[in-house]
Protein backbone atom coordinates (compact mmCIF):
# COMPACT_ATOMS: atom_id res chain seq x y z
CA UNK A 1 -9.45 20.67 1.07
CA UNK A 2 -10.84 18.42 -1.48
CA UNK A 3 -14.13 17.44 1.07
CA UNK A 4 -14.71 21.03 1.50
CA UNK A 5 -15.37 21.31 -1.94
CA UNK A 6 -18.23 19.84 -2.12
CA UNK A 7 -20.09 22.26 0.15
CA UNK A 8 -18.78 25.44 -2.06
CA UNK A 9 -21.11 26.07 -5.04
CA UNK A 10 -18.20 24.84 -7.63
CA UNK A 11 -17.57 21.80 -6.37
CA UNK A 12 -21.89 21.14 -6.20
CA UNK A 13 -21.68 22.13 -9.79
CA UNK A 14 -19.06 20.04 -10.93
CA UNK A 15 -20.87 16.58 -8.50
CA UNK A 16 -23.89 17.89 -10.63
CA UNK A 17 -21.95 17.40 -13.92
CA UNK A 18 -20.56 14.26 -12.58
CA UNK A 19 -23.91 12.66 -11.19
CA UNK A 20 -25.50 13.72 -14.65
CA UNK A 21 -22.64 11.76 -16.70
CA UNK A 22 -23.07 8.86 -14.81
CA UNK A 23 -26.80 8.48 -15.32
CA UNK A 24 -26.38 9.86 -19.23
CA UNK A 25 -23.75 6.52 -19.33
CA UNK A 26 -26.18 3.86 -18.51
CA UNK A 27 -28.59 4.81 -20.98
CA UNK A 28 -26.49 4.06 -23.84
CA UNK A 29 -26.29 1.85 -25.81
CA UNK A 30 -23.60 0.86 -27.24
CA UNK A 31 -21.71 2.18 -24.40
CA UNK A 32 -20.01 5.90 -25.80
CA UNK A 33 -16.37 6.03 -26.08
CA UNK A 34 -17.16 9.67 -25.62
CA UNK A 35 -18.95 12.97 -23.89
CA UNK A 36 -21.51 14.42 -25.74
CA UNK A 37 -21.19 18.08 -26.54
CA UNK A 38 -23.15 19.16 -23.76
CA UNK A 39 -20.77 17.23 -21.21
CA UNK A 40 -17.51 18.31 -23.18
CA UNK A 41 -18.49 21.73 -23.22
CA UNK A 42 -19.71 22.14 -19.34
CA UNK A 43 -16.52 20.02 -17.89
CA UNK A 44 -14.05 21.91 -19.72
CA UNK A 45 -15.68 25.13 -18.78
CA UNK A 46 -14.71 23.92 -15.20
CA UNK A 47 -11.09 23.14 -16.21
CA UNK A 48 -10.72 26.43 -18.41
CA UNK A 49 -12.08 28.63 -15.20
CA UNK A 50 -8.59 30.08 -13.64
CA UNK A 51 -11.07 31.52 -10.98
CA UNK A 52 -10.79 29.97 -7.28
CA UNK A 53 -14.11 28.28 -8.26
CA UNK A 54 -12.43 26.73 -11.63
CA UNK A 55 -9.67 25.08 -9.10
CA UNK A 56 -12.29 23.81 -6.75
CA UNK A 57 -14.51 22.25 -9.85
CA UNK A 58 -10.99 20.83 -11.02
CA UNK A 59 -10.61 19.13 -7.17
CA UNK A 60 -13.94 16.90 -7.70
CA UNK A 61 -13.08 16.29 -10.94
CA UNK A 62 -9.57 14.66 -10.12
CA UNK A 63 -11.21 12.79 -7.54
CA UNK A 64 -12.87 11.48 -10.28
CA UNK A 65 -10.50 10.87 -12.89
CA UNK A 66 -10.71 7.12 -13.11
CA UNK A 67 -14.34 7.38 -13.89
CA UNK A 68 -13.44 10.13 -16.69
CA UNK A 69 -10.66 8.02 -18.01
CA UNK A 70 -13.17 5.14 -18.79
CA UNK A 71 -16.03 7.50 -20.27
CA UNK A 72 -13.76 9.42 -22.42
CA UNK A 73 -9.87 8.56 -22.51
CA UNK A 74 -9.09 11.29 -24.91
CA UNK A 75 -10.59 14.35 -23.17
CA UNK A 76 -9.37 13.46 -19.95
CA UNK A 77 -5.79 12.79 -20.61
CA UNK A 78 -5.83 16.80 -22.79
CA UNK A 79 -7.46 18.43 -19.85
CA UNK A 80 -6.75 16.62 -16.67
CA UNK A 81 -3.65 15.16 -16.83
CA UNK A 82 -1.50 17.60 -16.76
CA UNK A 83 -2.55 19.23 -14.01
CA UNK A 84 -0.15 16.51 -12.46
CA UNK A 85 2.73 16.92 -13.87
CA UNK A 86 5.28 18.24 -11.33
CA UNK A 87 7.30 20.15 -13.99
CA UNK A 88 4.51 21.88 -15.44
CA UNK A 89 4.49 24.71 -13.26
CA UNK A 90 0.24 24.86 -12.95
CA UNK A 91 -1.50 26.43 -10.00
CA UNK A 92 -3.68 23.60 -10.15
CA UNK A 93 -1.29 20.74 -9.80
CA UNK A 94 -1.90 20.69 -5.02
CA UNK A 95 -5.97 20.90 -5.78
CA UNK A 96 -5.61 17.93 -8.77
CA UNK A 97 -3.80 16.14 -6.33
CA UNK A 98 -6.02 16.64 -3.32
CA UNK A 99 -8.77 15.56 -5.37
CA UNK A 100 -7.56 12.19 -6.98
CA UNK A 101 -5.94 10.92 -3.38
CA UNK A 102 -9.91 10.41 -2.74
CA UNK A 103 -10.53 8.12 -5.56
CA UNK A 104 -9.57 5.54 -7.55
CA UNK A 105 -6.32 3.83 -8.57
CA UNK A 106 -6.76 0.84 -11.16
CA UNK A 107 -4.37 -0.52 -14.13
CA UNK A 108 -5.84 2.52 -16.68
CA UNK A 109 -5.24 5.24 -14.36
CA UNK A 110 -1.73 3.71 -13.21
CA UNK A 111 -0.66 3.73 -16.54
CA UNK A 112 -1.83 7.30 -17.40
CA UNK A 113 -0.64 8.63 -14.16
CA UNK A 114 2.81 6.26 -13.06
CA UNK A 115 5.20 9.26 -14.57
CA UNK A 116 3.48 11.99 -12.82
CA UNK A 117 3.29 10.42 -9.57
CA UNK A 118 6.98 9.81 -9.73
CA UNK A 119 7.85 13.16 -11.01
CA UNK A 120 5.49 14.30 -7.62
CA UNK A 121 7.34 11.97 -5.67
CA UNK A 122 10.96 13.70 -6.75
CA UNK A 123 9.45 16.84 -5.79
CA UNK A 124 8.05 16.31 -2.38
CA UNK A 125 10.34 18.69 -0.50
CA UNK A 126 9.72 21.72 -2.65
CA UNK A 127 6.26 21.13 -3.63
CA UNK A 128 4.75 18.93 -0.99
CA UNK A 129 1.03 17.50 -2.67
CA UNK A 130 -1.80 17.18 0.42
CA UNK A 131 -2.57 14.09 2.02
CA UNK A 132 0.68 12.40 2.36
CA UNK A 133 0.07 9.41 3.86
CA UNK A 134 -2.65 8.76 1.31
CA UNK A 135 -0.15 9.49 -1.41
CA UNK A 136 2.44 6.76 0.08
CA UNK A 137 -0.11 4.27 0.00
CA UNK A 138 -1.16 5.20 -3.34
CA UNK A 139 2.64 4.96 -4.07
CA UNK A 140 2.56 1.14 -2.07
CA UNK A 141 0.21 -0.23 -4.57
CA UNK A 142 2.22 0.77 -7.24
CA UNK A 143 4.66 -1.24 -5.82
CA UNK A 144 2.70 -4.24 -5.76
CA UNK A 145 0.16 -4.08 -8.30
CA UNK A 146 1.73 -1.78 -11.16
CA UNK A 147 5.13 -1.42 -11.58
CA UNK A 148 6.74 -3.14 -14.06
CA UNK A 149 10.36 -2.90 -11.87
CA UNK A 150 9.79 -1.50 -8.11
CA UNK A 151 13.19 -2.76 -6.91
CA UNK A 152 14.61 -0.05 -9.09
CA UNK A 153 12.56 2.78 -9.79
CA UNK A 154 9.74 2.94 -7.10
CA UNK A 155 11.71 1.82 -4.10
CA UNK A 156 14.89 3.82 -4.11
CA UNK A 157 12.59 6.58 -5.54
CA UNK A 158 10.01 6.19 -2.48
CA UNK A 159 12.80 5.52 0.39
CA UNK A 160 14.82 8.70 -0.86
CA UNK A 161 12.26 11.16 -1.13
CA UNK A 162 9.63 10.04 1.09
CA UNK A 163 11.87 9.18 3.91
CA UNK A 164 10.72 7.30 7.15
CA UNK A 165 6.91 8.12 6.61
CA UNK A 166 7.11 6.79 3.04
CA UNK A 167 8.50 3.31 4.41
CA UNK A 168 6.35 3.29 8.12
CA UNK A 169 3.49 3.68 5.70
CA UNK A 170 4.76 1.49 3.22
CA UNK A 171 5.35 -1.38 5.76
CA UNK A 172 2.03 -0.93 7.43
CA UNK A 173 0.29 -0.57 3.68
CA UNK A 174 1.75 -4.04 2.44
CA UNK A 175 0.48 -5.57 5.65
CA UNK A 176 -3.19 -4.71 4.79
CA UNK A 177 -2.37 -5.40 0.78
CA UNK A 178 -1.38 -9.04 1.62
CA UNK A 179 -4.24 -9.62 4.18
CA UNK A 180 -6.57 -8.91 1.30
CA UNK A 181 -4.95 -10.83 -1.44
CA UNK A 182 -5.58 -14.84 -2.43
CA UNK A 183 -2.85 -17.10 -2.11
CA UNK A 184 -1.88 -17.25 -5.49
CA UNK A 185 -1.39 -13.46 -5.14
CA UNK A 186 0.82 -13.84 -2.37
CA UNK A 187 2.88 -16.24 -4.01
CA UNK A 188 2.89 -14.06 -7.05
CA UNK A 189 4.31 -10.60 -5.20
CA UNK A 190 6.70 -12.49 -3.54
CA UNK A 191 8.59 -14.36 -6.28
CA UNK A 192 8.31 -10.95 -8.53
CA UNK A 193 9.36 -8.45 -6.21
CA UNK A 194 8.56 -9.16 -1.97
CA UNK A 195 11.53 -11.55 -1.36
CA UNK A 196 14.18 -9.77 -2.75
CA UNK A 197 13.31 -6.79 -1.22
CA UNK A 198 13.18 -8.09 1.95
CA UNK A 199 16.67 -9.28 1.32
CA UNK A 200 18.04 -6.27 0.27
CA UNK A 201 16.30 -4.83 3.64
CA UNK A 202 17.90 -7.30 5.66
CA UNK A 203 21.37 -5.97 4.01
CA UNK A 204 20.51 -2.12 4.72
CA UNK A 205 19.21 -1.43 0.94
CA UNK A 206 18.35 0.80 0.07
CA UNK A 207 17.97 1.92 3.42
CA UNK A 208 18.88 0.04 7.16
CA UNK A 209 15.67 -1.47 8.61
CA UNK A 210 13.97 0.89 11.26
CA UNK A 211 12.46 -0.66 14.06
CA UNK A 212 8.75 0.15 13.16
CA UNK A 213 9.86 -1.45 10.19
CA UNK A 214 10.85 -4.77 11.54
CA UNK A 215 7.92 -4.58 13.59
CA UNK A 216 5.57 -4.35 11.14
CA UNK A 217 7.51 -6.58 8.83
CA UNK A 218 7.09 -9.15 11.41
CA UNK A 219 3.14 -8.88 10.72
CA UNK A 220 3.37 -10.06 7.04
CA UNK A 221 4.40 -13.52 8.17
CA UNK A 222 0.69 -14.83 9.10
CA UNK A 223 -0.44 -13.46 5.35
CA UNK A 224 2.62 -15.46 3.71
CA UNK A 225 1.38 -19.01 4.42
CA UNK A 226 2.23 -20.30 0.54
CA UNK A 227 6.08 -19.25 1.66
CA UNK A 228 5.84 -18.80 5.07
CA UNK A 229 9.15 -20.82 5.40
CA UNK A 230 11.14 -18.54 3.43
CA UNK A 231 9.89 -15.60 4.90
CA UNK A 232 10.68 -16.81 8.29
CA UNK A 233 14.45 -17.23 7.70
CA UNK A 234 14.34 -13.60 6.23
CA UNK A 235 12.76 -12.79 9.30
CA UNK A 236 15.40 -14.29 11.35
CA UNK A 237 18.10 -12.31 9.46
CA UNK A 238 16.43 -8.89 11.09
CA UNK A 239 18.13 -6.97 14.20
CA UNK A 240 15.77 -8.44 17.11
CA UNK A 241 13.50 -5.34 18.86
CA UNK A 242 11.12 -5.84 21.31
CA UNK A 243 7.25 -5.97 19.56
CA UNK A 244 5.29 -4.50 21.82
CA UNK A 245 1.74 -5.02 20.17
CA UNK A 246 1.20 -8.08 17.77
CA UNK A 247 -1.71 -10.43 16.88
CA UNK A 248 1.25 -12.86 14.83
CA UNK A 249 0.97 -15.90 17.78
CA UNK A 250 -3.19 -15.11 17.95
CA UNK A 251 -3.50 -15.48 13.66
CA UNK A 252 -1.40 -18.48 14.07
CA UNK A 253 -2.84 -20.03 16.76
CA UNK A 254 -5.74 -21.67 14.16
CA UNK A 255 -3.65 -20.83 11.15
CA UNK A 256 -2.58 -24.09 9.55
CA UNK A 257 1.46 -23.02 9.23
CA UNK A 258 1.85 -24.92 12.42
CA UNK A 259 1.34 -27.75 11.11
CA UNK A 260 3.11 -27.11 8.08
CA UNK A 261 5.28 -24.87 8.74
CA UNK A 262 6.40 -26.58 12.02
CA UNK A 263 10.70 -25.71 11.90
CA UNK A 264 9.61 -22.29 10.56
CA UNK A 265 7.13 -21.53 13.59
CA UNK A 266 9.77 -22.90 15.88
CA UNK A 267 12.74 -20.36 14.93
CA UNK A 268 9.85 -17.75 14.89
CA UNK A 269 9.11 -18.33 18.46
CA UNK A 270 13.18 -18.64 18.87
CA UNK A 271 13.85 -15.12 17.68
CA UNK A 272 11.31 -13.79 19.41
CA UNK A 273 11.64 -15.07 22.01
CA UNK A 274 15.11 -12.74 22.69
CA UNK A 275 13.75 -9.75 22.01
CA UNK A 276 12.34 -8.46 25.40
CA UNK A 277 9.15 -8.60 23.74
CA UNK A 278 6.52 -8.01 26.58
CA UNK A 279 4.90 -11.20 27.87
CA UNK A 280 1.33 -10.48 26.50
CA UNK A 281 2.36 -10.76 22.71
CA UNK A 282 2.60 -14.82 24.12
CA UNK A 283 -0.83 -14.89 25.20
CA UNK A 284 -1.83 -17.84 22.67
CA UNK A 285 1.83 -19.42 22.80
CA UNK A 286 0.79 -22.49 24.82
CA UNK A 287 -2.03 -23.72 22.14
CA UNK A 288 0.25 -22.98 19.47
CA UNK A 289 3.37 -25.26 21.51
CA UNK A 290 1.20 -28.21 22.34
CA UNK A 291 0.67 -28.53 18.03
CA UNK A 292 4.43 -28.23 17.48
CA UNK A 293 4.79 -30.59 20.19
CA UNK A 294 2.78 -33.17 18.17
CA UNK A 295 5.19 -32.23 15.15
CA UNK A 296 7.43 -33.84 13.39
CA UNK A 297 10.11 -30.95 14.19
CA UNK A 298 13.71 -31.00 14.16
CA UNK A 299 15.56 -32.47 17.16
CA UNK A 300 17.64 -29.79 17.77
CA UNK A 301 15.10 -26.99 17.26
CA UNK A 302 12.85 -28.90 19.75
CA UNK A 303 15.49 -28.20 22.61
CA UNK A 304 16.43 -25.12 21.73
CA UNK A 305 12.76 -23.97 22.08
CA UNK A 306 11.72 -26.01 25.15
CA UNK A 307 15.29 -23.85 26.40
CA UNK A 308 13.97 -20.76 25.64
CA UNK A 309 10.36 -21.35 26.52
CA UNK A 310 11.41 -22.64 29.93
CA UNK A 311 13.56 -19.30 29.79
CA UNK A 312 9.94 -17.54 29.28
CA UNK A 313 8.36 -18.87 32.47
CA UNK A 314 6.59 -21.74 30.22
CA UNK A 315 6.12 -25.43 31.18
């Protein structure tokens, strides 16, 4: 709903308030702290509206609540806030919801909005918000980013009420998180919070691993270089299904965890190798086996994966 609401004559209203505010803010100086009167009083005119054209001015204003946070703190957290809290019973709490999963989520607005969003996670079967998917992922960088303790609040919280499209999202969103963070952020997630919850995956907590799951699982491994060795006998550990689209051998074929990681990419290709897996996910195999070849790689690994290479059809 929320892009509709830009066409309606509310929601051009309430960009015009918002496009004014942001050129009123960078001719300040010293930056305000603040709205002026002419701002407070027009944006909480929009809030205060109970007509279906109040709601849809409150929809682009959510989706712009990290921007209102940083202008002025105090106004936003009396008037847009609570639109969503789960328990406060407000017509508006779907359309503030709709709005906001188009914008912003950074350390202010996590910490205004971390209660609410689990109180809207607890509630998702009898008042489902809009763009679910977009809500899990929002959910997924709490996770990483936010939290203080996923392993025991946002997890269970996530895998009970969100169910299998909370954790294929989740999965798939921690894929793209990793790809885009520095190695010292890598490093970071995984000795606060990413190893031990693969472990506790591996050992069916809080939930047994699904096979999209391990599938997608598998695809952290190339973005895991500073502990790619640890990750690999996690990923070991997992029930063995058949991956029938990957780009894991093609990232490591000029990734430097061959050389390495050299044991670790050998029980890789191991595991994988029983898993029926279809014989294009081994497209860049050979350029990747002629490195480990040059390796200094343990004696009995070495036969076990020229066995199960030969096994493959592979020289």
């Amino acid at each position: 709903m929320a892009r509709s609401c830009l066409y309606h004559p509310a929601g051009v209203l309430a960009e015009f308030w918002l496009d004014s505010l942001s050129l009123w803010m960078k001719h300040q100086e010293p930056r305000p702290t603040a709205f002026n009167e002419e701002y407070r009083q027009s944006l909480t005119a929009i809030v205060q509206d109970d007509s279906p054209a109040g709601t849809l001015g409150c929809t682009v204003l959510c989706s712009q609540f990290a921007f209102l946070l940083a202008v002025d703190a105090a106004w936003t957290r009396r008037y847009l806030s609570p639109l969503f809290d789960a328990d406060g019973g407000t017509k508006r709490f779907k359309p503030a919801w709709d709005g906001f999963l188009l914008g912003r989520l950074n350390p202010a607005v996590a910490e205004e909005l971390e209660v609410a969003f689990l109180k809207a996670l607890a509630r998702l079967d009898t008042d489902p918000i809009p763009r679910r998917e977009e809500f899990f992922k929002y959910c997924t960088a709490f996770v990483g980013f936010y939290a203080a303790d996923p392993l025991s609040t946002w997890i269970p919280a996530l895998f009970h009420h969100g169910g299998l499209d909370a954790r294929r999202t989740f999965t798939s969103q921690i894929e793209w998180l990793l790809r885009n963070l520095d190695e010292g952020g890598r490093r970071e997630w995984w000795q606060r919070w990413l190893r031990q919850y693969w472990e506790n995956r591996v050992q069916g907590v809080p939930a047994p691993l699904e096979y999209d799951e391990i599938r997608q699982m598998l695809e952290w491994l190339p973005h895991l270089s500073p502990v790619f060795a640890e990750a690999v006998e996690l990923a070991v550990r997992m029930p063995q299904v058949a991956v029938q689209h990957s780009s894991l051998f093609y990232e490591f074929k000029d990734s430097e965890v061959v050389e390495r990681y050299p044991d670790a990419v050998a029980k890789l290709i191991i595991y994988l190798s029983k898993s029926g897996s279809p014989s294009h996910i081994w497209d860049s195999i050979e350029e990747i086996v002629r490195k480990l070849d040059s390796a200094t790689l343990d004696p009995a690994l070495r036969r076990a994966l020229k066995d199960r290479l030969a096994a493959l059809g592979y020289p």
